[in-house]
Protein backbone atom coordinates (compact mmCIF):
# COMPACT_ATOMS: atom_id res chain seq x y z
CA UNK A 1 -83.68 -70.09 44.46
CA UNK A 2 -86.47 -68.12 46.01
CA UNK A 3 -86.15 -66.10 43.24
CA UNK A 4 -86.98 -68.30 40.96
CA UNK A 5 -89.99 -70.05 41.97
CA UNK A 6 -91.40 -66.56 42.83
CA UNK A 7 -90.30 -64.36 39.58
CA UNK A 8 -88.25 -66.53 37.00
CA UNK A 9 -90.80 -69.11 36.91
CA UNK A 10 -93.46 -67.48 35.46
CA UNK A 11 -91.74 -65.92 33.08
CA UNK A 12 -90.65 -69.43 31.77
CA UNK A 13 -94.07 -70.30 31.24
CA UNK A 14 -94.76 -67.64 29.43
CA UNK A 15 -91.71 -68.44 27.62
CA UNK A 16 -93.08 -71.38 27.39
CA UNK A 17 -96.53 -70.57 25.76
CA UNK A 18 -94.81 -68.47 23.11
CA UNK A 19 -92.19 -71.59 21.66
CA UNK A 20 -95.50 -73.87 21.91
CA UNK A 21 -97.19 -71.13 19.85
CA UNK A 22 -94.59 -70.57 17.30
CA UNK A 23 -93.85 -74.27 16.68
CA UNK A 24 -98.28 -75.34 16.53
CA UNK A 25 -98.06 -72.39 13.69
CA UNK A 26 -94.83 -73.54 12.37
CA UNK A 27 -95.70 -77.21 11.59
CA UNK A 28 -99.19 -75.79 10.47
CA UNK A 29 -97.67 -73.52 7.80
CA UNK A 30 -96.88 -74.22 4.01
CA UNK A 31 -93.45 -72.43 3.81
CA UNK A 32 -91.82 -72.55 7.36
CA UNK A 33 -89.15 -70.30 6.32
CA UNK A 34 -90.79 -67.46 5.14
CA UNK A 35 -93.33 -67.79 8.53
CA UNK A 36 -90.41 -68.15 10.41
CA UNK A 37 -89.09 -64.62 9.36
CA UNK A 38 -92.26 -62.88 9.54
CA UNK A 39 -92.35 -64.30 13.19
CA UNK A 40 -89.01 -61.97 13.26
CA UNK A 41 -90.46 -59.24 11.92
CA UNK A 42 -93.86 -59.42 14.03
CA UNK A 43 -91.46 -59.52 17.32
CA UNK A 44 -89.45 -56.36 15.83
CA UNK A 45 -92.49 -54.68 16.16
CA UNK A 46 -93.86 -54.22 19.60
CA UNK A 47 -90.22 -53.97 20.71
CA UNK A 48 -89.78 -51.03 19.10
CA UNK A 49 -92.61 -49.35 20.41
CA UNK A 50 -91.81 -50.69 23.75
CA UNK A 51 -88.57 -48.95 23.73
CA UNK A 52 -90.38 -45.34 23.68
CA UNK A 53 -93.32 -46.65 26.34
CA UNK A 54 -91.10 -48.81 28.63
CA UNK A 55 -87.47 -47.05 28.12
CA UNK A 56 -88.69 -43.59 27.08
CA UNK A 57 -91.57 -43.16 28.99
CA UNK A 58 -91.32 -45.28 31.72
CA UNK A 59 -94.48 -46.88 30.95
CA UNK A 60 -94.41 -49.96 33.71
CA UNK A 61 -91.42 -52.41 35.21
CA UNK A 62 -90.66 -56.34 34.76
CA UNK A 63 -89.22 -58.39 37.56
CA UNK A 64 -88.07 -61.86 36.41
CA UNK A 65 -84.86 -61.60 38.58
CA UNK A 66 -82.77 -63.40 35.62
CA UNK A 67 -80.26 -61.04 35.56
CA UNK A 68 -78.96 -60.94 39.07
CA UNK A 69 -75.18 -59.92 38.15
CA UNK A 70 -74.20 -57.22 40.30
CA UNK A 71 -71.57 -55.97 37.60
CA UNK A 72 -74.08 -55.46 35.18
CA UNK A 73 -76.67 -52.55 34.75
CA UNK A 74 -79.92 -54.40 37.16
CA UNK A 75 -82.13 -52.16 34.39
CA UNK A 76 -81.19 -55.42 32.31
CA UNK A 77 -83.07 -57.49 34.24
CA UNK A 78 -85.91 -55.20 33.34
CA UNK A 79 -85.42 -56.06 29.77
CA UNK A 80 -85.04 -59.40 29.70
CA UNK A 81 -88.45 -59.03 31.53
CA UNK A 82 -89.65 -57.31 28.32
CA UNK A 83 -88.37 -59.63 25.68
CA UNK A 84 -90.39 -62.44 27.38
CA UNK A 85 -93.60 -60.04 27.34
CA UNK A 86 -93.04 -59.02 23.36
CA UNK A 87 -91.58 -62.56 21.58
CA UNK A 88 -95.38 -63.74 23.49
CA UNK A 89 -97.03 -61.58 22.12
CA UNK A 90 -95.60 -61.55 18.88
CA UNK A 91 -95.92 -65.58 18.47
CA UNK A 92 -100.10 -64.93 19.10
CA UNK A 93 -99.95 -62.31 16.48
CA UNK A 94 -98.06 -64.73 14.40
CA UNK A 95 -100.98 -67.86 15.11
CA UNK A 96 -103.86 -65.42 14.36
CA UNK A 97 -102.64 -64.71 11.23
CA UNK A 98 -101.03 -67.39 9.99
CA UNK A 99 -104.22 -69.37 11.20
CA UNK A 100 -106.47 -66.84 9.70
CA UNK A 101 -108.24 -67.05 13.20
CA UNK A 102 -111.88 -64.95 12.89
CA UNK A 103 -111.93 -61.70 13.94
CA UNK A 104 -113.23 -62.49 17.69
CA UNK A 105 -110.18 -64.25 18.17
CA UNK A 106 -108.32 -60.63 18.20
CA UNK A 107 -110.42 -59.82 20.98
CA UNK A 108 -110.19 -63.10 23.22
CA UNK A 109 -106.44 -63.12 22.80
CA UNK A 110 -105.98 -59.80 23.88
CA UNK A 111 -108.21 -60.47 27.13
CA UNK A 112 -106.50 -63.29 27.88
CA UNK A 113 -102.79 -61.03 27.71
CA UNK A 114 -104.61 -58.25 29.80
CA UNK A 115 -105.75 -61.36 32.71
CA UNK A 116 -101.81 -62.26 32.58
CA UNK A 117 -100.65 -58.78 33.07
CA UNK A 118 -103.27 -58.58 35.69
CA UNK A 119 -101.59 -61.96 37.35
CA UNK A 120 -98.37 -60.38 37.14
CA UNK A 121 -98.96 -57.23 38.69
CA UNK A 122 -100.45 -59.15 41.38
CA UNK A 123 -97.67 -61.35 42.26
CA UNK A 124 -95.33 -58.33 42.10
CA UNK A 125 -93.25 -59.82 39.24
CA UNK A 126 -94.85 -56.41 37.16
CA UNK A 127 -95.39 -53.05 37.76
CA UNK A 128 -97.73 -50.65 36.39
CA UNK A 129 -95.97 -46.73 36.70
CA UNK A 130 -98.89 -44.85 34.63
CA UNK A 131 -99.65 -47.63 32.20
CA UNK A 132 -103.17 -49.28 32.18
CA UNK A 133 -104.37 -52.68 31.77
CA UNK A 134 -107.00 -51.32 29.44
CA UNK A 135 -104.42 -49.85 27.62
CA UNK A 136 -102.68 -53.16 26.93
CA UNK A 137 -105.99 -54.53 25.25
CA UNK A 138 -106.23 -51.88 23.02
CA UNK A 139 -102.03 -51.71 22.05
CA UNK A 140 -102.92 -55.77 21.87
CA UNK A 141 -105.85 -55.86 19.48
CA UNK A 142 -104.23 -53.33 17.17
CA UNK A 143 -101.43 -55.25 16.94
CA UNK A 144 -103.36 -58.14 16.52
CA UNK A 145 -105.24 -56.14 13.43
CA UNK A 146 -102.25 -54.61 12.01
CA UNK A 147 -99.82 -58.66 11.74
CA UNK A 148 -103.12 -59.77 10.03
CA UNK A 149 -102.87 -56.72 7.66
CA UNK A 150 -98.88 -57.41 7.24
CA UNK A 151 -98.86 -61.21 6.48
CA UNK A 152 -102.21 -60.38 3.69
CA UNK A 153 -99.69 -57.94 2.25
CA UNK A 154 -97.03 -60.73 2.41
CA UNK A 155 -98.83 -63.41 0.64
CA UNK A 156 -99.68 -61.27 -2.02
CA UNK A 157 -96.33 -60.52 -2.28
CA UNK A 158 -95.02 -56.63 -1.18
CA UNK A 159 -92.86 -54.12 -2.96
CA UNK A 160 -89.32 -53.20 -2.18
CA UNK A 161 -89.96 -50.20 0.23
CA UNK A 162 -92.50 -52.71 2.18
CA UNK A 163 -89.89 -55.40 1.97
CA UNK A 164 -87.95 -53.09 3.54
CA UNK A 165 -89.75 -52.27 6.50
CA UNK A 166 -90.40 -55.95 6.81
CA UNK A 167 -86.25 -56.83 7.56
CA UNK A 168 -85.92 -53.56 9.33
CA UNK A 169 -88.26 -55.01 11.98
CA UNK A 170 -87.05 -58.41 11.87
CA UNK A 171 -83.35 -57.25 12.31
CA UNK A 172 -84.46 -55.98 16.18
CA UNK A 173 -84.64 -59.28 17.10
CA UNK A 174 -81.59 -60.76 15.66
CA UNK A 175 -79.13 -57.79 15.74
CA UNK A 176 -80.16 -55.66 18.32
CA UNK A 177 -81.34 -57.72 21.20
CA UNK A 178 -79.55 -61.18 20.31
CA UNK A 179 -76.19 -59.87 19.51
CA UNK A 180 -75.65 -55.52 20.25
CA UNK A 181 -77.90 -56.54 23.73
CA UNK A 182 -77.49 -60.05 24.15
CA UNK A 183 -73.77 -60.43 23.50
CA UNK A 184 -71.65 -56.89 22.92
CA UNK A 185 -73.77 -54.86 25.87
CA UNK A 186 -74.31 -57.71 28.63
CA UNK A 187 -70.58 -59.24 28.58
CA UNK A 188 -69.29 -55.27 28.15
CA UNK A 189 -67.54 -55.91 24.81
CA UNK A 190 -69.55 -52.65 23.27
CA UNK A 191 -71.70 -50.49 25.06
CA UNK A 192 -73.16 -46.80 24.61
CA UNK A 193 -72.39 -44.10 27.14
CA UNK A 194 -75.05 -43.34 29.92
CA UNK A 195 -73.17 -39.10 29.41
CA UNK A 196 -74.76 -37.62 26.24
CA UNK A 197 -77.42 -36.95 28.58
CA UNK A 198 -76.20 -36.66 32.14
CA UNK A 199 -79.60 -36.38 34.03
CA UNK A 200 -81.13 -39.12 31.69
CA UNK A 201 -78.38 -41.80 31.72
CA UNK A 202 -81.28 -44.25 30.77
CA UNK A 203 -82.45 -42.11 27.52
CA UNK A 204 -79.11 -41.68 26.93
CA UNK A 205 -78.32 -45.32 26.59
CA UNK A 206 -81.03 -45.94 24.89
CA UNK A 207 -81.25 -43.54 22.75
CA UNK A 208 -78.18 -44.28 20.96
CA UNK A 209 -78.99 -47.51 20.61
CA UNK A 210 -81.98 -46.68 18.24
CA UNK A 211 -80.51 -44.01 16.75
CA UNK A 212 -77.26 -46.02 15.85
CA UNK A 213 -79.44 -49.20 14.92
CA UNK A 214 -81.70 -47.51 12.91
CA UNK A 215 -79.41 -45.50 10.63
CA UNK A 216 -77.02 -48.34 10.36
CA UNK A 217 -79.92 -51.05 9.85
CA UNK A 218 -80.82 -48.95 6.69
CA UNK A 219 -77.74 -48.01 5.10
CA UNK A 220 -76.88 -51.85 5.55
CA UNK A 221 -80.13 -52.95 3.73
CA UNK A 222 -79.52 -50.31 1.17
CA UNK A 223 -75.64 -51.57 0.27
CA UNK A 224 -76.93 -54.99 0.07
CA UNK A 225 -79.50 -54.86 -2.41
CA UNK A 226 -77.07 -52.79 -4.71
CA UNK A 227 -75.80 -54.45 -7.92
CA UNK A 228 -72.97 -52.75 -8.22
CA UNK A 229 -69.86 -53.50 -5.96
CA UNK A 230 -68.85 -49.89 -5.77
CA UNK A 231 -72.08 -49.58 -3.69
CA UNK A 232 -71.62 -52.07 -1.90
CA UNK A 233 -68.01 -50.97 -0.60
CA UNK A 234 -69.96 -47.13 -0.12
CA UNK A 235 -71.85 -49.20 2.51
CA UNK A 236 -69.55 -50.58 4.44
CA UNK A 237 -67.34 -47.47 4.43
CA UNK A 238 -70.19 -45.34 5.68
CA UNK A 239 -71.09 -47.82 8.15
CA UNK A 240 -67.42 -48.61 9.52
CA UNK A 241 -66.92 -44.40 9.64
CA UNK A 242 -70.05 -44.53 11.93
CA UNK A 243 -68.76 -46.50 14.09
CA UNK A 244 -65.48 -45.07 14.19
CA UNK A 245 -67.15 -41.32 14.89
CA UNK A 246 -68.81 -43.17 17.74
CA UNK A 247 -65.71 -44.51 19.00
CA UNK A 248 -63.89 -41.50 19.44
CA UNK A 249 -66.75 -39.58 20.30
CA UNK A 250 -67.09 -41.43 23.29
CA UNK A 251 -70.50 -42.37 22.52
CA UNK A 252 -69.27 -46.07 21.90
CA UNK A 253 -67.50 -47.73 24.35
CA UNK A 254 -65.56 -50.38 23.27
CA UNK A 255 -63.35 -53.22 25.41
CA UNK A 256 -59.95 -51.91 25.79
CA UNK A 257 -57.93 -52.91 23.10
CA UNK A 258 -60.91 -54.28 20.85
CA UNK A 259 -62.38 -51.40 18.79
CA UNK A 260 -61.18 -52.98 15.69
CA UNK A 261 -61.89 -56.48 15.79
CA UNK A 262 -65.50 -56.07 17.12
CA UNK A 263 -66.15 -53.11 14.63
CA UNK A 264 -65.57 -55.62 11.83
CA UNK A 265 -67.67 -57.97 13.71
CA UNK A 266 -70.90 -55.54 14.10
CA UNK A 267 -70.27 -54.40 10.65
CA UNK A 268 -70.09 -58.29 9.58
CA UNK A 269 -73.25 -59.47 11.47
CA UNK A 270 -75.60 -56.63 9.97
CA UNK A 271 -75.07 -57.70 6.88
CA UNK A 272 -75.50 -61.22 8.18
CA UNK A 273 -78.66 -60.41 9.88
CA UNK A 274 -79.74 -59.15 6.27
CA UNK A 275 -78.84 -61.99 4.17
CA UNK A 276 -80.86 -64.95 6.81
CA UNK A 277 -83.89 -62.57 7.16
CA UNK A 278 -83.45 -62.03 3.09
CA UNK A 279 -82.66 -65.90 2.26
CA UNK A 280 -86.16 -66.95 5.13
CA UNK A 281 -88.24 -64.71 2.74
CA UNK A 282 -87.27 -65.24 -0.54
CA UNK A 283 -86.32 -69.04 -0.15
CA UNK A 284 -90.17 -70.04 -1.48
CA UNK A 285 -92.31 -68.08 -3.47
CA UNK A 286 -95.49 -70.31 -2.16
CA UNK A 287 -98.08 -69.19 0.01
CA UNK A 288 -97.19 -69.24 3.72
């Protein structure tokens, strides 16, 4: 309980500011669906280049103490840290742009982000390794710069390699850290191997996961904007092989007994992933 009043708290209030900032920009927007998805893509985008700073690089450390199980990898704990940090940050982006918030407003917001990392660090709920605070202003106001570049693109409606990008980025969020993270990794239905890399179990890990999200993520959106069945069934061929070279390459690890059913079940959410993020887009043609 300690715990919690010390680390998990204020992590909840920062969870806190981010729903309040999604829902203000949510009720404010024309087509909720559509803002709602580039919300999803917006998150999908300092997570992944979190995973090379944080994961890769070793950039800093959360400490929300959420994740407490002793079965389970404590690194976890460092994530879920994370994922509080980037769906924050990502909601902001989404209310400056949405909001069409002057220019200023980029550099506030990122001050403001740079004073909470600052409160962090000094109640020992975050750790800086090399990282800088400075450094998070910048990453912040770029960030900032680039959503507001993304959703002009959006309302002006994008082509199908943009498009593209857009789901890519919005599938982090819903397939990787909601359900390969969230569900598959934490309650050790599927998991990658720590081994390809013996003295890097960490890069290892996480490696995989990018590499095997990434290549999957793209053959899925490929298969599913086919016309043609035969395509379609290409897909999910390629896609099920994957898994199954990862499977006996021990660089899936799969409950005992289980490779099947959850193979169909990753192979089945993808595509699910695809067709919300798809339907949130497309469902109006208005203006956000």
């Amino acid at each position: 309980m300690n715990l919690f009043w010390s680390h998990t708290l204020w992590y909840l209030i920062l969870g806190l500011a981010t729903l309040t900032q999604v829902i203000y920009t949510l009720y404010h927007s024309k087509d909720r669906l559509r803002t709602f998805a580039f919300y999803l893509s917006l998150v999908g985008l300092p997570l992944y280049f979190e995973t090379f700073i944080l994961i890769f690089l070793d950039a800093y450390a959360y400490f929300p103490k959420i994740i407490q199980n002793p079965k389970i990898d404590p690194y976890n704990d460092v994530l879920a840290g994370n994922l509080f940090s980037q769906f924050g940050v990502a909601s902001s982006a989404l209310l400056l742009a949405v909001r069409r918030k002057p220019f200023y407003w980029n550099v506030i917001v990122s001050f403001i982000y740079a004073m909470v990392e600052v409160l962090f660090e000094f109640l020992g709920i975050y750790r800086h390794h090399w990282w800088k605070t400075w450094m998070t202003f910048i990453a912040l106001f770029l960030f900032f710069v680039i959503s507001k570049w993304m959703y002009a693109h959006l309302t002006r409606g994008v082509g199908s390699i943009y498009f593209y990008g857009y789901l890519i980025l919005g599938m982090f969020p819903i397939c990787t850290i909601l359900f390969f993270w969230g569900v598959l990794d934490l309650f050790g239905y599927m998991r990658f191997t720590t081994t390809l890399f013996p003295d890097h179990p960490r890069i290892s890990r996480y490696g995989l996961y990018l590499t095997f999200t990434l290549v999957n993520y793209i053959l899925v959106l490929w298969g599913y904007f086919q016309k043609h069945w035969i395509w379609k069934i290409v897909t999910l061929v390629s896609v099920g092989t994957l898994i199954y070279l990862g499977y006996r390459g021990h660089l899936l690890l799969f409950w005992e007994g289980a490779f099947v059913p959850i193979g169909i079940i990753v192979i089945f959410w993808m595509y699910f992933s695809v067709w919300i993020l798809d339907t949130l887009y497309r469902g109006r043609q208005q203006e956000l």
